[in-house]
N, C-alpha and C. Protein backbone atom coordinates (compact mmCIF):
# COMPACT_ATOMS: atom_id res chain seq x y z
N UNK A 1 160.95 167.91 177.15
CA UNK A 1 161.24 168.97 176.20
C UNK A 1 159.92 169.59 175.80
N UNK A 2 159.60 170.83 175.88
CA UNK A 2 159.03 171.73 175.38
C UNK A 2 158.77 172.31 174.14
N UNK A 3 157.48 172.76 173.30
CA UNK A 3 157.54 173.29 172.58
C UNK A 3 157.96 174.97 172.32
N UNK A 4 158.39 175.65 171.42
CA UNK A 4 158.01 177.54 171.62
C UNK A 4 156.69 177.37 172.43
N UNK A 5 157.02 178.21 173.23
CA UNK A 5 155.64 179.06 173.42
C UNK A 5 154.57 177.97 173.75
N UNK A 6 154.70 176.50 173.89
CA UNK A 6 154.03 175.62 174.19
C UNK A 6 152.86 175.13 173.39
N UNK A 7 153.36 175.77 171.58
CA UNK A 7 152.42 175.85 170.83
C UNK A 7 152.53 174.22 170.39
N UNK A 8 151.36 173.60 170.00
CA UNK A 8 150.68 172.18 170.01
C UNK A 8 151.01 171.78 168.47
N UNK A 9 152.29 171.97 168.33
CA UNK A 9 153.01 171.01 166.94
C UNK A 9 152.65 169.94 166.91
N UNK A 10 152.32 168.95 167.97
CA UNK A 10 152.14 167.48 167.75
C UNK A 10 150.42 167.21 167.50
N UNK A 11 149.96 167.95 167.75
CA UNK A 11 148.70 167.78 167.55
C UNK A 11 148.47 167.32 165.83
N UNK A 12 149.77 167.69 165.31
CA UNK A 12 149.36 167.63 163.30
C UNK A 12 150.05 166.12 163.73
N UNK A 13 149.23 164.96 163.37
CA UNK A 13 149.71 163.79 163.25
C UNK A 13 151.30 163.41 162.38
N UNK A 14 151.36 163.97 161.09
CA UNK A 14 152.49 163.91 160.67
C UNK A 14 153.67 164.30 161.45
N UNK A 15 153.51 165.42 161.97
CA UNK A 15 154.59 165.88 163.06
C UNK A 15 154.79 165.58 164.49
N UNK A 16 153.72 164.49 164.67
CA UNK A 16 153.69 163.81 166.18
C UNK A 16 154.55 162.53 165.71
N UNK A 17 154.42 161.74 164.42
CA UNK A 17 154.57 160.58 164.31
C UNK A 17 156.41 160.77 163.53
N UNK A 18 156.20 161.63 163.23
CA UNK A 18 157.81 162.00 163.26
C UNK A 18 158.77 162.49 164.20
N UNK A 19 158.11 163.02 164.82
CA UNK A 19 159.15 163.37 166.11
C UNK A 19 158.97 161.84 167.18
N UNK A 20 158.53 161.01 166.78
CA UNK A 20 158.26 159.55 167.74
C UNK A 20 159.37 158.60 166.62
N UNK A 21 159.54 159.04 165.43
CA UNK A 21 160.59 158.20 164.58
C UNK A 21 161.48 158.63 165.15
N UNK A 22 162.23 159.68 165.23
CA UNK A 22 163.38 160.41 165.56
C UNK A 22 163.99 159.72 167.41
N UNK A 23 163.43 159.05 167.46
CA UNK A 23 163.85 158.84 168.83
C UNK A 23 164.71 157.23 168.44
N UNK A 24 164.82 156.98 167.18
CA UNK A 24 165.46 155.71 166.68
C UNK A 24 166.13 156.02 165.84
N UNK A 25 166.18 157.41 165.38
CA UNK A 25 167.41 157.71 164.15
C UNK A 25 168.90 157.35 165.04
N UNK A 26 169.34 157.22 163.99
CA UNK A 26 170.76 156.39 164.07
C UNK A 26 171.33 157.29 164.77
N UNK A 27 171.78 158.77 164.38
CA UNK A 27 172.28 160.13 164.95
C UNK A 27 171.73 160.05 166.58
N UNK A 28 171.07 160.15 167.05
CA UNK A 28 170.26 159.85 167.99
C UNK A 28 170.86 158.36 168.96
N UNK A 29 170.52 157.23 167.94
CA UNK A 29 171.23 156.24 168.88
C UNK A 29 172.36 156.20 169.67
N UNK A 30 173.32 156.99 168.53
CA UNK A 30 174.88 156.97 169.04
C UNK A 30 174.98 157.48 170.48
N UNK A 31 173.87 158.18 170.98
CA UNK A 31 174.01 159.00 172.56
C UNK A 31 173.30 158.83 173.22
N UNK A 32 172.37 157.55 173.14
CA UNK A 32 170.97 157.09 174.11
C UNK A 32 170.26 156.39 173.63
N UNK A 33 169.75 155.15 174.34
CA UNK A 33 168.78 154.19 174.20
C UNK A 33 167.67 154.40 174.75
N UNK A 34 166.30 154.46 173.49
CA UNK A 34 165.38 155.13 174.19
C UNK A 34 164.67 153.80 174.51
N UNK A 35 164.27 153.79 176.19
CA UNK A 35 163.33 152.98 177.44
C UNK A 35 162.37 153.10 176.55
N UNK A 36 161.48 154.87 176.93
CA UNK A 36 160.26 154.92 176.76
C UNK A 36 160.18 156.10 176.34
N UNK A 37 159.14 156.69 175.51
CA UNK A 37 158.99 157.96 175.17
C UNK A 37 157.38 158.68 175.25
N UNK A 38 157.16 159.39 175.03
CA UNK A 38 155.31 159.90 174.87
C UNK A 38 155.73 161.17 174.09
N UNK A 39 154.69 161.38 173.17
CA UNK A 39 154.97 162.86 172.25
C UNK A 39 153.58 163.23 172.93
N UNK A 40 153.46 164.73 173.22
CA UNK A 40 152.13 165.37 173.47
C UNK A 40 152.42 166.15 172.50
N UNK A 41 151.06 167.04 172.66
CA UNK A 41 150.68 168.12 171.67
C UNK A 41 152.09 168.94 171.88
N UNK A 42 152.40 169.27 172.83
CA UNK A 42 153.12 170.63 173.23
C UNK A 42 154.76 170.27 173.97
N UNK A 43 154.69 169.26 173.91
CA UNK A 43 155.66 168.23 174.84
C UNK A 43 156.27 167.04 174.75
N UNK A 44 157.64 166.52 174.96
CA UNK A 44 157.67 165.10 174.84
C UNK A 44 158.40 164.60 176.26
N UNK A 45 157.79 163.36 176.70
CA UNK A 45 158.50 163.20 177.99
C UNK A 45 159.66 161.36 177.41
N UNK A 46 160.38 161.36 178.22
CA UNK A 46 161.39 160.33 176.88
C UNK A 46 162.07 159.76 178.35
N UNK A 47 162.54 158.34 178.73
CA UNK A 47 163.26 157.98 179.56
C UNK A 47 164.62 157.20 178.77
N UNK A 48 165.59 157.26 178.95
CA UNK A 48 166.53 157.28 178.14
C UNK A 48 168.01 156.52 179.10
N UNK A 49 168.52 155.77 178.41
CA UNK A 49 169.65 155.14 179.08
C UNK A 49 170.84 155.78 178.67
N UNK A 50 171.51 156.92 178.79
CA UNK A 50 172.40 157.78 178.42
C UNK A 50 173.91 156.65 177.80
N UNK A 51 174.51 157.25 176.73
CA UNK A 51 175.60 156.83 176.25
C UNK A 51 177.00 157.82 176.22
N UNK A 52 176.23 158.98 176.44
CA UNK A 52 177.57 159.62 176.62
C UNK A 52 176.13 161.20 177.45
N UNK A 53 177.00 162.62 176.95
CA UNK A 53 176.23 163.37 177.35
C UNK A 53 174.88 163.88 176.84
N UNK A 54 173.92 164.20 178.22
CA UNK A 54 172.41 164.33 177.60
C UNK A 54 172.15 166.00 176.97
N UNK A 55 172.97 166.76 177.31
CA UNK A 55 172.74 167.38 176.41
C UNK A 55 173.19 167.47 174.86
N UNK A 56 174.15 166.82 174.55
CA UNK A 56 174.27 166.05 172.90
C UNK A 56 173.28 165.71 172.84
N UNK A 57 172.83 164.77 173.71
CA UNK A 57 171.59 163.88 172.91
C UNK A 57 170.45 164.51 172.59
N UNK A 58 169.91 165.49 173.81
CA UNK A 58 169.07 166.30 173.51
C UNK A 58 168.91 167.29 172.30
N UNK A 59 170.34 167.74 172.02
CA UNK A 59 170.30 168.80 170.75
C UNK A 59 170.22 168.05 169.32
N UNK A 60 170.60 166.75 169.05
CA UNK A 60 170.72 166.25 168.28
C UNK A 60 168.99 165.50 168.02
N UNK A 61 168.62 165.64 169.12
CA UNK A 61 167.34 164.67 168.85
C UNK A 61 166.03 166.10 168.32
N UNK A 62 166.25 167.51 169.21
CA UNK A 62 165.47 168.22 168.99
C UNK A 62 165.78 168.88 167.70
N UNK A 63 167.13 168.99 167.12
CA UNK A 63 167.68 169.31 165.61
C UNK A 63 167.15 168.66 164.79
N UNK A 64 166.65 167.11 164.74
CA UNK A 64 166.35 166.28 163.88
C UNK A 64 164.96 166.81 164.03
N UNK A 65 163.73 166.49 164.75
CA UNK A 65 162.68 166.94 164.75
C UNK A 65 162.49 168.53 164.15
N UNK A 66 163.16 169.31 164.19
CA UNK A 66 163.03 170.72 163.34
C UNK A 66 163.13 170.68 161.95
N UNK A 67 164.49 169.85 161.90
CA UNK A 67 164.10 169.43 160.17
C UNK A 67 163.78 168.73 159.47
N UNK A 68 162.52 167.77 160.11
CA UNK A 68 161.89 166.88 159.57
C UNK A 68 160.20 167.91 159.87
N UNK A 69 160.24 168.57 160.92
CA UNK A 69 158.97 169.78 160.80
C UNK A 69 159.17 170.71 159.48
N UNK A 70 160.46 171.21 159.57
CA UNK A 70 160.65 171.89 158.62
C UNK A 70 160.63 173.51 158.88
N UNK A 71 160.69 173.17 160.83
CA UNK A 71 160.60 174.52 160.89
C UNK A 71 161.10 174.63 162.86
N UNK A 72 161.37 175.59 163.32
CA UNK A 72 161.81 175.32 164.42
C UNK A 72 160.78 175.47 165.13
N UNK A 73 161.08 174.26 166.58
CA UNK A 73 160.14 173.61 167.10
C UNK A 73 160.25 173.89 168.65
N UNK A 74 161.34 173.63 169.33
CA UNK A 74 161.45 173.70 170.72
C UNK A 74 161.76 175.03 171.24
N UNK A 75 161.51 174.87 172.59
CA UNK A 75 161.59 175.99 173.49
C UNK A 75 163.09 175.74 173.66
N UNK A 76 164.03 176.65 174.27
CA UNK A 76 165.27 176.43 174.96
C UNK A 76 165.25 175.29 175.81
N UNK A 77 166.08 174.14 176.18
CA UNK A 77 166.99 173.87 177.30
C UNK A 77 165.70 172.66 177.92
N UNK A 78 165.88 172.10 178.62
CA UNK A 78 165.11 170.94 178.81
C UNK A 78 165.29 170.66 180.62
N UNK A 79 164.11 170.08 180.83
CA UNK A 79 164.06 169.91 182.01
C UNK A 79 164.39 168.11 182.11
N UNK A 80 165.23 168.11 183.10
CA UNK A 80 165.89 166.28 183.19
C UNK A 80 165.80 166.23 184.85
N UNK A 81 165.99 164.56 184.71
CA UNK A 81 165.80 163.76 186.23
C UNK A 81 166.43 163.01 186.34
N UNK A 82 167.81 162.69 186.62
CA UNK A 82 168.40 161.25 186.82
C UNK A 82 167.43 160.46 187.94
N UNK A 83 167.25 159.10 187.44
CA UNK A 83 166.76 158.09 188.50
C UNK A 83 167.91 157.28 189.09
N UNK A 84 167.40 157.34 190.48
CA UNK A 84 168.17 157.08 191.62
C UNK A 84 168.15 155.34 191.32
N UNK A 85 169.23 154.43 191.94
CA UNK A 85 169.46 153.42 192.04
C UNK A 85 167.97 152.71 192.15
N UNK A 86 167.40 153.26 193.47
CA UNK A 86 166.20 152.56 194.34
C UNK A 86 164.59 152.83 193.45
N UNK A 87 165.18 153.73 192.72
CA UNK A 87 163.81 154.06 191.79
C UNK A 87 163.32 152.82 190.64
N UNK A 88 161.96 152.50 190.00
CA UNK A 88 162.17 151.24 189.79
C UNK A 88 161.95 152.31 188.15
N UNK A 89 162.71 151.44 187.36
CA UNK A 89 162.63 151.83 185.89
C UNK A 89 161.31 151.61 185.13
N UNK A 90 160.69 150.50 185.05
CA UNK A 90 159.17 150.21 184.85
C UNK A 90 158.30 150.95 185.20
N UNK A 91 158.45 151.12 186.71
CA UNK A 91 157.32 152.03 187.43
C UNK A 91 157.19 153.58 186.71
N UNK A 92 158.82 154.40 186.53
CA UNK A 92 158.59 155.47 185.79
C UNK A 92 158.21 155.36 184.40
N UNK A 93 158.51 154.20 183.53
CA UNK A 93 158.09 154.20 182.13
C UNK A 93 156.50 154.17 182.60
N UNK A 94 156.06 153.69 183.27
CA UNK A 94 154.53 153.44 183.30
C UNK A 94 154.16 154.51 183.52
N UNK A 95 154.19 155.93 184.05
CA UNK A 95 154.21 156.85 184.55
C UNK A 95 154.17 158.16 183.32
N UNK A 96 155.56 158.00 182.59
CA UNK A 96 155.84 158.55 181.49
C UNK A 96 154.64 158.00 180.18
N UNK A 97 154.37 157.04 179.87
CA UNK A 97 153.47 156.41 178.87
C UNK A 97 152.11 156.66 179.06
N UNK A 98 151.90 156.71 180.19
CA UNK A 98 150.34 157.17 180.84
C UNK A 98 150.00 158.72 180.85
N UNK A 99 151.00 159.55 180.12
CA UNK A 99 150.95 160.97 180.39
C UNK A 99 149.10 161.20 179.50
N UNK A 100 148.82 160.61 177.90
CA UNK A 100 148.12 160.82 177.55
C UNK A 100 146.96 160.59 178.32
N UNK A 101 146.75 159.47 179.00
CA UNK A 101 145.65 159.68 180.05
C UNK A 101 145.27 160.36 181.18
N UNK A 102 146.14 160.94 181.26
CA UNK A 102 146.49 161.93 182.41
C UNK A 102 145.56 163.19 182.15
N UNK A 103 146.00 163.39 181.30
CA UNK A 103 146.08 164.78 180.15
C UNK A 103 144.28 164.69 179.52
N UNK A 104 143.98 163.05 179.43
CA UNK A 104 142.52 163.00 179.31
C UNK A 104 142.35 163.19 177.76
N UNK A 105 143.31 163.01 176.83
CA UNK A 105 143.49 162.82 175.23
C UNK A 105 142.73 161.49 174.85
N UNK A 106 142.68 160.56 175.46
CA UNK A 106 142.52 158.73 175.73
C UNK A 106 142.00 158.14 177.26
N UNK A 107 140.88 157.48 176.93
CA UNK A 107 141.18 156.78 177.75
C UNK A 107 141.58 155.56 178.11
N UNK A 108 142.26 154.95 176.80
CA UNK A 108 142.68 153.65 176.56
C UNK A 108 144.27 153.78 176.26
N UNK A 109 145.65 153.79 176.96
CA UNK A 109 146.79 154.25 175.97
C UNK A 109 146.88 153.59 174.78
N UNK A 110 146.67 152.86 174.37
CA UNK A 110 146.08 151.77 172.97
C UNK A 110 146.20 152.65 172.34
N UNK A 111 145.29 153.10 172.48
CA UNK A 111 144.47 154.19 171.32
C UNK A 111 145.22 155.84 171.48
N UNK A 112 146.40 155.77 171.67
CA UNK A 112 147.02 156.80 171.19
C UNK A 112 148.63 156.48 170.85
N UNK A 113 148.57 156.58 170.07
CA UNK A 113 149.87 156.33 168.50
C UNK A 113 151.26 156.42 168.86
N UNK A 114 151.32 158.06 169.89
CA UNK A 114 152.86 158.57 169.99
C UNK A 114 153.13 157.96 170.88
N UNK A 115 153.85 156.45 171.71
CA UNK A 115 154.36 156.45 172.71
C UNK A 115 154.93 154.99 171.88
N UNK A 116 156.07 154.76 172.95
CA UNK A 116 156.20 153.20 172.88
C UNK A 116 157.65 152.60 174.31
N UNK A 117 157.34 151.83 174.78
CA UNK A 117 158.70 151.46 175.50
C UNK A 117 159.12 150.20 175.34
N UNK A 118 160.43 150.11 175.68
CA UNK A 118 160.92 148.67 175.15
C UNK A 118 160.43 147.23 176.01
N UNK A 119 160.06 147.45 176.65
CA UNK A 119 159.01 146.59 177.65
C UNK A 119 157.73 145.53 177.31
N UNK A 120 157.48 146.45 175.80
CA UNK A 120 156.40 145.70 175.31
C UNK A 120 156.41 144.13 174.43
């Protein structure tokens, strides 16, 4: 999921570390168990064990983050990937969690706040 305009909302710590709560609000649970997640400045990448449909889950999760910003936040419509049987689930959380180093924010994922997967 995307920000507007790809503008860097998460960069304000308060609003990185809230849109990383929101991935455990209850509203939220009812339609997906979140694996793994990463908040970027401009972006969040999230692996998710679906409970019913992902676009519920998606609107409900990006609704909550707007009104805990206090202001609207995302771009339209979201880009998704079902993983195939043969794909290994770990391997993509590792993948997804490592975005901050990627990106060159960290070079320790330690040392950056917004992520977490249930793995740990």
């Amino acid at each position: 999921m995307v920000t507007a305009s790809r503008y860097p909302v998460f960069l304000h710590p308060g609003h990185a570390a809230a849109a990383s709560r929101e991935f455990y609000a209850s509203a939220v649970l009812k339609h997906g168990d979140t694996l793994c997640y990463v908040v970027m400045p401009d972006h969040v990448h999230w692996l998710v064990q679906l409970k019913g449909d992902l676009s519920v889950l998606v609107r409900v999760y990006k609704s909550r983050v707007s009104m805990v910003v206090g202001k609207p936040v995302w771009q339209s419509g979201f880009h998704d990937h079902a993983l195939r049987l043969e794909e290994d689930l770990r391997a993509t959380a590792r993948y997804v969690v490592a975005n901050p180093l990627r990106a060159g924010l960290v070079t320790n994922i330690t040392d950056y706040p917004y992520w977490n997967a249930v793995w740990l």
